[in-house]
Protein backbone atom coordinates (compact mmCIF):
# COMPACT_ATOMS: atom_id res chain seq x y z
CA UNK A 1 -6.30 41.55 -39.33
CA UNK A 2 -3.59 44.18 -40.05
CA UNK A 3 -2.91 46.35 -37.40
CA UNK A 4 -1.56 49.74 -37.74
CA UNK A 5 -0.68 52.93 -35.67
CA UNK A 6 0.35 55.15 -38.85
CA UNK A 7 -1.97 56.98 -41.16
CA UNK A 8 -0.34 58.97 -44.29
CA UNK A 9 1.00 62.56 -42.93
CA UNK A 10 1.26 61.35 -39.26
CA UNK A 11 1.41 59.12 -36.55
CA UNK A 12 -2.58 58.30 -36.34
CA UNK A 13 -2.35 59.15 -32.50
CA UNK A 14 -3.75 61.96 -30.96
CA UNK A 15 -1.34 64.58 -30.43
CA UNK A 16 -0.61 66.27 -27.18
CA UNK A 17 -1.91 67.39 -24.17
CA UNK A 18 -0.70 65.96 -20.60
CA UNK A 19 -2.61 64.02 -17.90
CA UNK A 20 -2.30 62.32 -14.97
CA UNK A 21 -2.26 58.90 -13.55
CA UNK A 22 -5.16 58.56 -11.58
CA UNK A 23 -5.07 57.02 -8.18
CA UNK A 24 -7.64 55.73 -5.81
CA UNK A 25 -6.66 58.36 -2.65
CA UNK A 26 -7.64 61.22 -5.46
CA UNK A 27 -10.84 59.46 -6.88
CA UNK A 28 -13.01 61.78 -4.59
CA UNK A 29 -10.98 65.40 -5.17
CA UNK A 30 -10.78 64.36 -9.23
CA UNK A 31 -14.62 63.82 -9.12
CA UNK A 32 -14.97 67.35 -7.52
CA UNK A 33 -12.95 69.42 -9.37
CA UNK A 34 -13.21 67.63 -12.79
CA UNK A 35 -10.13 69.70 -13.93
CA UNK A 36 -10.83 69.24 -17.76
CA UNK A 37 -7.43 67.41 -18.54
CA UNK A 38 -7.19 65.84 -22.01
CA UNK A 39 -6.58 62.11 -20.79
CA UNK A 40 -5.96 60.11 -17.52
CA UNK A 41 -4.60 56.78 -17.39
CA UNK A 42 -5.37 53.94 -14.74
CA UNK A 43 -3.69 50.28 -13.88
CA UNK A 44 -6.18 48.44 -15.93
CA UNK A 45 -5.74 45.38 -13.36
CA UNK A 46 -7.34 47.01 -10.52
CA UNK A 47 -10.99 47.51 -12.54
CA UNK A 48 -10.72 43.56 -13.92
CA UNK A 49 -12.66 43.20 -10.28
CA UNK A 50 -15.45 45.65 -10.88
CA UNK A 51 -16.74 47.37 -7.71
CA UNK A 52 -16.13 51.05 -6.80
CA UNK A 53 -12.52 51.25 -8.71
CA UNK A 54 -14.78 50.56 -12.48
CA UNK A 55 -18.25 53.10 -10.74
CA UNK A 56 -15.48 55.72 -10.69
CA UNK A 57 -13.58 54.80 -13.98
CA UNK A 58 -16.96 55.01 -15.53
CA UNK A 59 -17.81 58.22 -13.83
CA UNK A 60 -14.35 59.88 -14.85
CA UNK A 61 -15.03 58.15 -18.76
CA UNK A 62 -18.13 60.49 -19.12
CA UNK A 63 -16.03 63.73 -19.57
CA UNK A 64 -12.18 62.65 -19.75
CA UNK A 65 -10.40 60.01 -21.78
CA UNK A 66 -9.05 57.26 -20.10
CA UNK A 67 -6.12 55.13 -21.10
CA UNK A 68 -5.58 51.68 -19.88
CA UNK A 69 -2.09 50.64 -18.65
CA UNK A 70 -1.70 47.09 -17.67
CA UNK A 71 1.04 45.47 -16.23
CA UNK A 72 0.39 42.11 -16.27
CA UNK A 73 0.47 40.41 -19.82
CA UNK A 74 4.15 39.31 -19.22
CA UNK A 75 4.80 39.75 -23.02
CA UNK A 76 8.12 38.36 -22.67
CA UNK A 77 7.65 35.48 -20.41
CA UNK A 78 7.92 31.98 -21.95
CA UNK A 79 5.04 30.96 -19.93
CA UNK A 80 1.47 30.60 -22.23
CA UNK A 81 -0.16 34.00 -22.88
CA UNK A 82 -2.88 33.95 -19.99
CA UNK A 83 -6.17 33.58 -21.95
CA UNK A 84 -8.05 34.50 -18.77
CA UNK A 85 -6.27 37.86 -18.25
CA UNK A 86 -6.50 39.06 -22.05
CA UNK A 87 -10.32 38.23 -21.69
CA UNK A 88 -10.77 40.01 -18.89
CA UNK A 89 -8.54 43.30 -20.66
CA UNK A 90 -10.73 43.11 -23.68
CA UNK A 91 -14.01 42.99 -21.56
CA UNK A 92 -12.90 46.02 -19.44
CA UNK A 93 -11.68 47.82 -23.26
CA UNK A 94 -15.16 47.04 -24.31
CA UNK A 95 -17.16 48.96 -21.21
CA UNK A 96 -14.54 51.71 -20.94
CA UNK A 97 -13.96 52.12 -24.04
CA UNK A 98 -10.35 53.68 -23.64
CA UNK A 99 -8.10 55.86 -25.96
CA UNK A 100 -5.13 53.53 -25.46
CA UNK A 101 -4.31 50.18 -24.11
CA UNK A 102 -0.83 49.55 -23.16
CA UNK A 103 1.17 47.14 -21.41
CA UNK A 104 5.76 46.39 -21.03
CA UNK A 105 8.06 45.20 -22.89
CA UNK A 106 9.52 42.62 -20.04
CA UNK A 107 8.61 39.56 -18.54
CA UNK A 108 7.00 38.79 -15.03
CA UNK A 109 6.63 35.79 -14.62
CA UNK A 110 7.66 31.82 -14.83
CA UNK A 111 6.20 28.42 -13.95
CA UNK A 112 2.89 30.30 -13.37
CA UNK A 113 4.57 31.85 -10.69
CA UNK A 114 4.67 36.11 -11.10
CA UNK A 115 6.96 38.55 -9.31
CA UNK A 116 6.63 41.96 -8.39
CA UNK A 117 8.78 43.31 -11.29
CA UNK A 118 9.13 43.99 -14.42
CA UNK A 119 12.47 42.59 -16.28
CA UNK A 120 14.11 42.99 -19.05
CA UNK A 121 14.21 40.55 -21.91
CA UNK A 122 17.22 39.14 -23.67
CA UNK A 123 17.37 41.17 -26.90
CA UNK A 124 17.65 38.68 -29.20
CA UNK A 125 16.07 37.52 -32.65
CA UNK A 126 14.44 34.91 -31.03
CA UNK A 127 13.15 36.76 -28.18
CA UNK A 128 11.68 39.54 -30.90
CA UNK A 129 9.75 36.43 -32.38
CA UNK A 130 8.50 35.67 -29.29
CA UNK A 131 7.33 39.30 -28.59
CA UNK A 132 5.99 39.45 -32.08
CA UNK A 133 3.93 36.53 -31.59
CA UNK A 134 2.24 37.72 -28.31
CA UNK A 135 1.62 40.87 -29.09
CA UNK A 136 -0.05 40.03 -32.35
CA UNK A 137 -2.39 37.31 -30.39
CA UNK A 138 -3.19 40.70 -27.78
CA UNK A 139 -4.23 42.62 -30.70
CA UNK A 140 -6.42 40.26 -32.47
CA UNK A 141 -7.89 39.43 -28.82
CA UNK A 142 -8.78 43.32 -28.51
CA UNK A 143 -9.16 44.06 -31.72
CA UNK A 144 -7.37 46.92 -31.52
CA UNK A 145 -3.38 47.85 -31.48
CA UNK A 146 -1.37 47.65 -28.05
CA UNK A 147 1.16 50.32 -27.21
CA UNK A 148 4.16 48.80 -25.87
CA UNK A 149 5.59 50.50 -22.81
CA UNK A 150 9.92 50.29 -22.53
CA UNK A 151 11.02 49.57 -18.62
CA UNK A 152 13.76 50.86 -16.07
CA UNK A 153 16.54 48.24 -15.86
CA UNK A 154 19.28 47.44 -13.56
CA UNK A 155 21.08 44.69 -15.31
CA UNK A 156 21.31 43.87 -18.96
CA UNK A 157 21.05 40.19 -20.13
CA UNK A 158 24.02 38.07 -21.78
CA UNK A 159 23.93 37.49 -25.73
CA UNK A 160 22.15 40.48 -26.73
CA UNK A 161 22.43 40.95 -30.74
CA UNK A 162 20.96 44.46 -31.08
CA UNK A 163 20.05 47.37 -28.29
CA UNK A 164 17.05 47.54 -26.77
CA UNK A 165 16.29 50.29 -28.97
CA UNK A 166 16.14 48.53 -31.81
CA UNK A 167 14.31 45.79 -30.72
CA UNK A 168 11.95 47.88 -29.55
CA UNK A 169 11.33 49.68 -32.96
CA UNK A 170 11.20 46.53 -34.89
CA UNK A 171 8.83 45.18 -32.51
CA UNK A 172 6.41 48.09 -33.70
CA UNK A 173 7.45 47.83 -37.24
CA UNK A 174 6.64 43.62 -37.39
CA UNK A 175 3.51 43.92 -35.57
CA UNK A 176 1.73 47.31 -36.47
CA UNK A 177 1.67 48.02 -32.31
CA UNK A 178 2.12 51.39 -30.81
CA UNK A 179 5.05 52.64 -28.26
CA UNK A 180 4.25 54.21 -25.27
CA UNK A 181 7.54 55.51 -24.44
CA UNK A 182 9.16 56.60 -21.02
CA UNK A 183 11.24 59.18 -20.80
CA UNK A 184 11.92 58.59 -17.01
CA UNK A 185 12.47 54.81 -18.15
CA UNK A 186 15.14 55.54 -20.90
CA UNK A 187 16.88 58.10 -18.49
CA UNK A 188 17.11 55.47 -16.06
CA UNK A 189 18.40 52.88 -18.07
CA UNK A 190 20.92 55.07 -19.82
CA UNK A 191 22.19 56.12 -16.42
CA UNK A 192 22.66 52.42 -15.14
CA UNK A 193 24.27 51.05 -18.05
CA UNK A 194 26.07 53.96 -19.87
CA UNK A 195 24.43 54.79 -22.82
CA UNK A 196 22.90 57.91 -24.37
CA UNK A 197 19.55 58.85 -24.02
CA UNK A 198 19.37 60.45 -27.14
CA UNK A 199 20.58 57.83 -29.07
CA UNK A 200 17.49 55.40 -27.93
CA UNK A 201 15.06 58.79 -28.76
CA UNK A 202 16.99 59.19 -31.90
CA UNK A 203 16.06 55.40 -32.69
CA UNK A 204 12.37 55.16 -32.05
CA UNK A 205 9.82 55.13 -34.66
CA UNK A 206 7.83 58.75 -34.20
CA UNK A 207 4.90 57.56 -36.35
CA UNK A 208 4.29 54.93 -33.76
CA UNK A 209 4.75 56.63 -30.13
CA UNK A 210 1.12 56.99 -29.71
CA UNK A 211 2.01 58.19 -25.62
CA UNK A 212 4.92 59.01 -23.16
CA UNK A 213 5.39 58.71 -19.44
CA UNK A 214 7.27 60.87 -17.11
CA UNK A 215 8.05 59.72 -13.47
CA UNK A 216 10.34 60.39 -10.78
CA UNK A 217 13.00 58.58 -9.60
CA UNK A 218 15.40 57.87 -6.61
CA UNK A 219 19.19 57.68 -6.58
CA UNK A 220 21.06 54.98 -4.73
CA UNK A 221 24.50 54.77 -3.82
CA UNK A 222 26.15 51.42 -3.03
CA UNK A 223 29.36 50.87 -1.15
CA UNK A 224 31.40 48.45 -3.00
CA UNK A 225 33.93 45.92 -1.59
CA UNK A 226 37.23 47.93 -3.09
CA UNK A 227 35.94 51.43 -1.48
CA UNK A 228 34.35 52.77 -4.83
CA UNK A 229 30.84 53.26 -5.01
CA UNK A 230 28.05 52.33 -7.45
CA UNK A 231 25.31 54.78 -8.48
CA UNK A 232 22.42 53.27 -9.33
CA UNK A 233 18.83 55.07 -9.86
CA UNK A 234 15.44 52.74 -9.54
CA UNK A 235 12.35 54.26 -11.01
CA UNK A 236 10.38 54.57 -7.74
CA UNK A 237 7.40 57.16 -8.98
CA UNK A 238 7.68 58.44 -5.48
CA UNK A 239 8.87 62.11 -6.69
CA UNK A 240 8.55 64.98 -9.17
CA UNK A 241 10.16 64.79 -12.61
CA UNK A 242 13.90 65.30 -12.00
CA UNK A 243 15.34 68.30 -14.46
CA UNK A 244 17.38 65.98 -16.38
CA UNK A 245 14.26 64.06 -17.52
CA UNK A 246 12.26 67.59 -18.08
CA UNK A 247 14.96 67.88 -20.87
CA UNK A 248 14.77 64.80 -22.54
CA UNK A 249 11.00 65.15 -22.19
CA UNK A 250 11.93 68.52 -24.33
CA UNK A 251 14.19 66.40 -26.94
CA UNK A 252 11.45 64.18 -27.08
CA UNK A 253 8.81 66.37 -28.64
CA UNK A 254 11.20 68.49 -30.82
CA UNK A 255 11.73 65.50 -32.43
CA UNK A 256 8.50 63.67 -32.42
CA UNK A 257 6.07 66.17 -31.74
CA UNK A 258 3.95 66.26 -28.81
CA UNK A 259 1.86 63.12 -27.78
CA UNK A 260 0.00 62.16 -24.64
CA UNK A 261 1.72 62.15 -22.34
CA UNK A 262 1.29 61.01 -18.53
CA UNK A 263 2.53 61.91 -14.82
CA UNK A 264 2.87 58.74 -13.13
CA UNK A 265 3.34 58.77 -9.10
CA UNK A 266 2.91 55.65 -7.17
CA UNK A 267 4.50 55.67 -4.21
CA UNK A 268 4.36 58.67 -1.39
CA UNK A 269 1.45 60.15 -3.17
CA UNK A 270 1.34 64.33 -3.45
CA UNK A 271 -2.03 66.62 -3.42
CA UNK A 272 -4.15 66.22 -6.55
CA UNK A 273 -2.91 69.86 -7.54
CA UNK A 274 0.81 68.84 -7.47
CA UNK A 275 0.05 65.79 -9.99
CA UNK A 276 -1.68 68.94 -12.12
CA UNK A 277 0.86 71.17 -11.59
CA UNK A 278 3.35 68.75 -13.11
CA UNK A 279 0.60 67.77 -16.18
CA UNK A 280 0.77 71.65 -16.66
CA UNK A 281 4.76 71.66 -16.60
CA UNK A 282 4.39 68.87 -19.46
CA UNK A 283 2.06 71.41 -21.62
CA UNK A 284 3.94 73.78 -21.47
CA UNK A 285 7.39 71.75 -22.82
CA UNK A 286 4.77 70.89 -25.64
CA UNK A 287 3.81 74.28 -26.82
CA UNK A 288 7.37 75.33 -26.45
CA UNK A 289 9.08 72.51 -28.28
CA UNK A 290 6.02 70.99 -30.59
């Protein structure tokens, strides 16, 4: 089965409109107010259980899109795809019946053993391969094309042959899958290691960003040994958008036009209203800019 996220004249995504990442402290103000936003997106991991977390999913599904965001599949890892937690993605796809599915471009795991992180590959022709491969056994599992999420990263692998931007766009082009991409993510990373933002947007496919993230993130400055000091930022979803990614955001869609796009907060959680208030920020970059 061919899978692909272009159609002739466009991108084959939906286009626009901002939502939020929905969070269990908000379940019982979202189901209140039912605020009419045009997608929210969940961790699809926490509804592989069932219980309350899916009787709420299935509540919100009635009236509001939902896409799934896992983080999980360890694309990257050299460990065997885990049959058991594909399965379990497809059967939640299948009773949600989501807009998206998405998951990272990283690896999380080794030996069987997973850590609390998501790293970065080595960006090499053999690691595309291996990407390739995965994420064309996740599609024909689902039956459906994956969107393929770039991550934050604070160090950058030895032997790279291309930038991660290009890896990540002929990841999409060899396997048909979507790109969710993260603004917040490629400010990050630019920041750490030195590069320009821009030039990563510049690179990416627009046909096949079918969704974008924005996030906050904290700044941290390390004393060094010689007296200098390191800045490094960590994407910590504990905080609004920061202005500098508000711009990109606006880069983003002049160039691309406006997709999906998602407020993600994780940590130190805000008021329902201040998650909307930022969705409603996001809107209004798209009807400016798209």
């Amino acid at each position: 089965m061919v899978y692909s996220s272009t159609r002739p004249g466009g991108s084959g995504f939906a286009e626009g409109g901002a939502g939020i990442g929905l969070r269990s402290p908000h379940y019982g103000a979202f189901l209140e107010q039912r605020p009419g936003l045009p997608l929210v997106e969940v961790h699809s991991e926490n509804f592989f259980g069932g219980g309350r977390h899916l009787e709420v999913l299935l509540q919100v599904r009635q009236d509001t899109p939902v896409s799934l965001h896992g983080v999980g599949l360890s694309l990257g890892s050299t460990d065997p795809l885990s049959e058991r937690h594909v399965r379990a993605l497809k059967d939640l796809a299948d009773r949600v019946e989501p807009a998206l599915v998405s998951d990272h471009l990283c690896w999380s795991s080794v030996g069987g053993v997973y850590v609390n992180d998501l790293l970065p590959l080595p960006y090499t022709r053999e690691a595309l391969a291996h990407v390739a491969a995965r994420v064309w056994r996740v599609q024909d599992a689902l039956g459906r094309p994956l969107l393929v999420e770039n991550v934050s990263s604070y160090l950058e692998l030895a032997g790279a042959e291309m930038p991660e931007w290009d890896f990540l766009a002929e990841l999409a082009r060899r396997t048909g899958c979507g790109l969710l991409l993260d603004i917040n993510n490629v400010y990050v990373s630019a920041r750490n290691h030195g590069f320009d933002p821009g030039t990563y947007l510049d690179a990416m496919p627009a046909e096949a960003v079918g969704e974008m993230h924005l996030a906050g993130h904290s700044v941290n400055r390390i004393a060094l040994a010689d007296g200098k000091e390191l800045e490094l930022l960590i994407d910590t979803h504990s905080r609004p958008v920061a202005d500098p990614v508000w711009d990109l955001y606006a880069y983003a869609v002049q160039r691309m036009g406006a997709r999906p796009t998602i407020i993600e907060w994780d940590a130190d959680l805000p008021t329902l209203g201040v998650l909307l208030g930022e969705a409603a920020r996001a809107e209004h970059i798209q009807n400016a800019h798209g």
